[in-house]
C-alpha atoms as a PDB file:
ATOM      1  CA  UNK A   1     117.223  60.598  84.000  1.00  0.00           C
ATOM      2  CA  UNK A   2     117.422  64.075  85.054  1.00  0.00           C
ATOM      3  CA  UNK A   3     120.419  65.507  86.216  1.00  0.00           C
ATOM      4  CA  UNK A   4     121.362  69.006  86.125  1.00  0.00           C
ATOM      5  CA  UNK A   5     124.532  70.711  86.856  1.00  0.00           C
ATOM      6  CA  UNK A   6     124.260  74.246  88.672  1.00  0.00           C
ATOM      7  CA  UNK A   7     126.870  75.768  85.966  1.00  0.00           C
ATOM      8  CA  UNK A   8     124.520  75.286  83.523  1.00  0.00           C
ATOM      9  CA  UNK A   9     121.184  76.880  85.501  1.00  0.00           C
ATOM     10  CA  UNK A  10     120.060  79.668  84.325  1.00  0.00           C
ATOM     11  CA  UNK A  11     119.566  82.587  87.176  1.00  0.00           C
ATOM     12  CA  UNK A  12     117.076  84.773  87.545  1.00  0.00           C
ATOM     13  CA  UNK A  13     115.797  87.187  90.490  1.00  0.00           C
ATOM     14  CA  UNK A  14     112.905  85.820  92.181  1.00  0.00           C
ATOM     15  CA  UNK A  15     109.855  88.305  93.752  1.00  0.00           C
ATOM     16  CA  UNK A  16     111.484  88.610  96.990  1.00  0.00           C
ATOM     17  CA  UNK A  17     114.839  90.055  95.126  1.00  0.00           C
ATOM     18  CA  UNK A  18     117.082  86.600  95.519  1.00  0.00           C
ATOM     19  CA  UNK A  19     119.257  85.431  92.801  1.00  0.00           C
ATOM     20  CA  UNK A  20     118.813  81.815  92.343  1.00  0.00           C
ATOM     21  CA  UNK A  21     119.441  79.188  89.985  1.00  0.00           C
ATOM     22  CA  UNK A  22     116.966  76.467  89.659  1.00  0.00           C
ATOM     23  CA  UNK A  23     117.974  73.057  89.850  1.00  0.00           C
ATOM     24  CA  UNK A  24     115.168  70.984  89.562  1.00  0.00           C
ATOM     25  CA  UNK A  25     111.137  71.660  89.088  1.00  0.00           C
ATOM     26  CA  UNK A  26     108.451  71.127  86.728  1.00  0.00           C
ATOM     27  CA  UNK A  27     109.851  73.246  83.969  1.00  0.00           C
ATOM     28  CA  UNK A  28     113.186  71.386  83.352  1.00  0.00           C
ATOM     29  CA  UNK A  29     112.777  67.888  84.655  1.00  0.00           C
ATOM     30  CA  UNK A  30     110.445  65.100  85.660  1.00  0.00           C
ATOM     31  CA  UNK A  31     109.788  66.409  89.287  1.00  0.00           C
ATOM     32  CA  UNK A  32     106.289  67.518  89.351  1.00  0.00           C
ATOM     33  CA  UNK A  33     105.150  68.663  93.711  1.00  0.00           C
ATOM     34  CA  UNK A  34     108.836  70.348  94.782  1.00  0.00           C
ATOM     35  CA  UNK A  35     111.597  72.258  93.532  1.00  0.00           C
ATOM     36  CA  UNK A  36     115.220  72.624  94.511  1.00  0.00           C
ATOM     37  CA  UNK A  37     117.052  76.043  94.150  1.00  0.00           C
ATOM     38  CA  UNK A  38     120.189  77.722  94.859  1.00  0.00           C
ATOM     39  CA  UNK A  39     119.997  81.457  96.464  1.00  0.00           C
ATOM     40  CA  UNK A  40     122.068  83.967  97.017  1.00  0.00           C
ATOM     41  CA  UNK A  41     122.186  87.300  98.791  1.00  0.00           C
ATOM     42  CA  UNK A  42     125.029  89.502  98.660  1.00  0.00           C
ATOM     43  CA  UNK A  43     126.877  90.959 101.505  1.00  0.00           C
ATOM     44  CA  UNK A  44     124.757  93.643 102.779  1.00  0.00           C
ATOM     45  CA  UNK A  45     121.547  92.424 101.207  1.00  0.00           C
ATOM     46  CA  UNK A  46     118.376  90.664 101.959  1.00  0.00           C
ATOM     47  CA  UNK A  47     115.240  89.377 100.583  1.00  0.00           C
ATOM     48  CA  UNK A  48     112.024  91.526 100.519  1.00  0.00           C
ATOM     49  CA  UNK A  49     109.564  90.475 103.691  1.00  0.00           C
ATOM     50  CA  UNK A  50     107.256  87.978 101.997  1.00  0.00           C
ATOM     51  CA  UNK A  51     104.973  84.666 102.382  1.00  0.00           C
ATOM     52  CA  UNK A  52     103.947  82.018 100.705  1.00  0.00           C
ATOM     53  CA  UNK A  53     100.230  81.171 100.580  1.00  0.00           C
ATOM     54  CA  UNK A  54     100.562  77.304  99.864  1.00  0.00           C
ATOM     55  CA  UNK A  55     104.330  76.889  99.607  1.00  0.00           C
ATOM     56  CA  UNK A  56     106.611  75.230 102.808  1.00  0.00           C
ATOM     57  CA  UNK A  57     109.942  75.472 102.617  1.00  0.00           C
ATOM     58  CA  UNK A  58     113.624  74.710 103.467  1.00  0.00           C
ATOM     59  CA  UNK A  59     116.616  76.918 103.261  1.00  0.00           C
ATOM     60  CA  UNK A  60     119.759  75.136 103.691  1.00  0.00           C
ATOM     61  CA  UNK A  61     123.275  77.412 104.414  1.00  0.00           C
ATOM     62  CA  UNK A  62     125.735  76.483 102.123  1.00  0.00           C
ATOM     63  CA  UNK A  63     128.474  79.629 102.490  1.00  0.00           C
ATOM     64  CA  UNK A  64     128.411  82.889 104.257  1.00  0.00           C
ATOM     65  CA  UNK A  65     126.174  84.306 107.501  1.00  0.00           C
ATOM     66  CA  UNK A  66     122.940  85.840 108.064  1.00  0.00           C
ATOM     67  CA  UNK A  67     119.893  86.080 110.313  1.00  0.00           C
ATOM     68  CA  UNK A  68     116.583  84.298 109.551  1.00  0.00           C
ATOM     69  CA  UNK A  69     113.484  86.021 110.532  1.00  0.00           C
ATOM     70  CA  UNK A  70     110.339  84.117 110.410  1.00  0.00           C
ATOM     71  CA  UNK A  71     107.686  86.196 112.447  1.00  0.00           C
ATOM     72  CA  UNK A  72     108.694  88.254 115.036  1.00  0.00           C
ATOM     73  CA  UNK A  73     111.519  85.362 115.790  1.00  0.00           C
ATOM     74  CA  UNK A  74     115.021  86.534 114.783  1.00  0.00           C
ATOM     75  CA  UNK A  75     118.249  83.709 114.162  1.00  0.00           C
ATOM     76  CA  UNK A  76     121.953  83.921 113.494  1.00  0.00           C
ATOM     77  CA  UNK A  77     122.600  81.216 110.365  1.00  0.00           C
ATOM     78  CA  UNK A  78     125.500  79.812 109.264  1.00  0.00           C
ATOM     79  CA  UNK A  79     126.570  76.660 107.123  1.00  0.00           C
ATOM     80  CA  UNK A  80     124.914  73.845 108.384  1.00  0.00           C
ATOM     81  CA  UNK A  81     121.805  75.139 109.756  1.00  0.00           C
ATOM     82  CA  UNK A  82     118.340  74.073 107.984  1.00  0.00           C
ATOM     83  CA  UNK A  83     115.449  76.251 108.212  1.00  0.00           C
ATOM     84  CA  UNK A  84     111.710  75.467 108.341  1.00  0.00           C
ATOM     85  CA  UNK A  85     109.450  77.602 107.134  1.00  0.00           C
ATOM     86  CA  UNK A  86     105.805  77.047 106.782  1.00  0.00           C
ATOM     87  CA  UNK A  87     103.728  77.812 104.672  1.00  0.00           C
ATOM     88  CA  UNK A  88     101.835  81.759 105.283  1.00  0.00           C
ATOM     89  CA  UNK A  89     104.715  82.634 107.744  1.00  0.00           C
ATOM     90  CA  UNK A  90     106.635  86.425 106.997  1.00  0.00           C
ATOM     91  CA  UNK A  91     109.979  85.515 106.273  1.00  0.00           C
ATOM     92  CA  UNK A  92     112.676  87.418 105.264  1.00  0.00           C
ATOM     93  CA  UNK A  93     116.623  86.717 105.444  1.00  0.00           C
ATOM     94  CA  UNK A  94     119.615  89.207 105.614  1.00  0.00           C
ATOM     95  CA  UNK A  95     123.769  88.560 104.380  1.00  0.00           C
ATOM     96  CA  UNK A  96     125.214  90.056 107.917  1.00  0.00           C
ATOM     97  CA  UNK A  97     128.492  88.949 106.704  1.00  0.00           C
ATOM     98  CA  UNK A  98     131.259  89.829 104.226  1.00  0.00           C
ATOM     99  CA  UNK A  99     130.940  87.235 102.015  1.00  0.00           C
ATOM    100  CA  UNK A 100     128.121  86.134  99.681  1.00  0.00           C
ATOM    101  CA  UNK A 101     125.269  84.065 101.478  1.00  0.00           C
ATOM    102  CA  UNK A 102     124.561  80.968  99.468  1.00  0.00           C
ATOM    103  CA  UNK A 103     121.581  78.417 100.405  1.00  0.00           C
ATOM    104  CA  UNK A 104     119.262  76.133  98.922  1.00  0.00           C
ATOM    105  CA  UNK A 105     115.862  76.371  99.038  1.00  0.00           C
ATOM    106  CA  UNK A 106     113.573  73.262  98.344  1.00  0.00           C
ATOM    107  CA  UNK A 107     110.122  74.432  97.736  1.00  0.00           C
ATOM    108  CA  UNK A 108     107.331  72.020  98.043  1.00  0.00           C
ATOM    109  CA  UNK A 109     104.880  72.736  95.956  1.00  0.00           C
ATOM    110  CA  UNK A 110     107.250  73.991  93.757  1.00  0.00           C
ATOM    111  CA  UNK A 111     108.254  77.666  93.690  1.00  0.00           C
ATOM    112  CA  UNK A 112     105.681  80.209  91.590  1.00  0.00           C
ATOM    113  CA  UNK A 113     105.927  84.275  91.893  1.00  0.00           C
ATOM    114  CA  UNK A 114     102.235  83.921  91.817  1.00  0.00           C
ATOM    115  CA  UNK A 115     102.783  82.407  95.365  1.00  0.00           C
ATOM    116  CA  UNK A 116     105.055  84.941  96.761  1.00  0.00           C
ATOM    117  CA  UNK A 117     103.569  87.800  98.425  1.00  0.00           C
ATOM    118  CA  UNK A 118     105.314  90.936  99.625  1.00  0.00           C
ATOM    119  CA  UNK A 119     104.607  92.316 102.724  1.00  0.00           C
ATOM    120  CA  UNK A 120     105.306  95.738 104.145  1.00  0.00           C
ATOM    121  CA  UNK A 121     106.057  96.949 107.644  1.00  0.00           C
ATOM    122  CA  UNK A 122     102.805  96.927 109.220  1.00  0.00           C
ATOM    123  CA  UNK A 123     101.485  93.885 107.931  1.00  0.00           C
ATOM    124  CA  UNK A 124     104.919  92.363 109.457  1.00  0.00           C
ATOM    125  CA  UNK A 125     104.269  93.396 112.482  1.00  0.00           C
ATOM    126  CA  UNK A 126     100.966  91.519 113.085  1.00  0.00           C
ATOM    127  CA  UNK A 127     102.530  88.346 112.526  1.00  0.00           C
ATOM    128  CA  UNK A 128     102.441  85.643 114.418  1.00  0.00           C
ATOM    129  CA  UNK A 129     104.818  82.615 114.310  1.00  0.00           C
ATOM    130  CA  UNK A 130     103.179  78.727 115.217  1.00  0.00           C
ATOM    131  CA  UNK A 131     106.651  77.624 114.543  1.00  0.00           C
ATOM    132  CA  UNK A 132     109.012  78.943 117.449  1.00  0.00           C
ATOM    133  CA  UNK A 133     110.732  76.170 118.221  1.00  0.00           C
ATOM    134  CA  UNK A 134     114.057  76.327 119.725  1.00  0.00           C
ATOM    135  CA  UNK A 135     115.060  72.870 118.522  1.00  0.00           C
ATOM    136  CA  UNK A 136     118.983  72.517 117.894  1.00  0.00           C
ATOM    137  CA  UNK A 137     119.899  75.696 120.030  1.00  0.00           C
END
């Protein structure tokens, strides 16, 4: 049985410059095609524009505020709110508050660096988003 207490993750800074402890993936339990994470920004920050080739995932809000860009498509987040973002979409998301923004992030295939990419500027701009929907506004 494998059961792991976030106390006892290690943390490390992903590619796109989050802090997150990982809960569960390939390297430290039985799950083999996802991984669960927790992320944080601090106040102020945000994550470097990137995409993920052949990773979806989900963000969940846990504490603090920010606003979720996927594409050109901008959102105010909160606790609560569960994000979709597929895979090859430009995402990026920013702390807008004063506290530290704290989400999990389930990854499915699990989460690599080899399948983060960093984007710059232009390349953002070119984006396109399949996944507008309004849903839940």
């Amino acid at each position: 049985m494998d059961i792991r207490n976030l106390a006892e993750a290690p943390a490390f800074t992903t590619k796109d410059g989050s802090d997150i402890r990982e809960l569960l993936a390939h390297r430290n339990s039985c799950i083999r095609n996802q991984s669960l994470a927790e992320a944080r920004v601090a106040p102020g920050g945000q994550t470097t524009p990137h995409y993920h080739p052949k990773t979806e995932e989900i963000y969940y809000i846990v504490a603090g505020e920010g606003e979720m860009t996927i594409g050109h498509a901008n959102r105010h987040v909160r606790p609560g709110d569960a994000i979709a973002i597929p895979p090859g979409e430009i995402h990026t998301i920013r702390n807008t508050g004063h506290e530290t923004l704290v989400f999990l992030c389930c990854c499915a295939p699990g989460y690599e660096h080899d399948d983060t990419v960093l984007v710059d500027d232009e390349v953002r701009s070119s984006n396109s988003t399949p996944c507008d929907s309004e849903a839940g506004d």
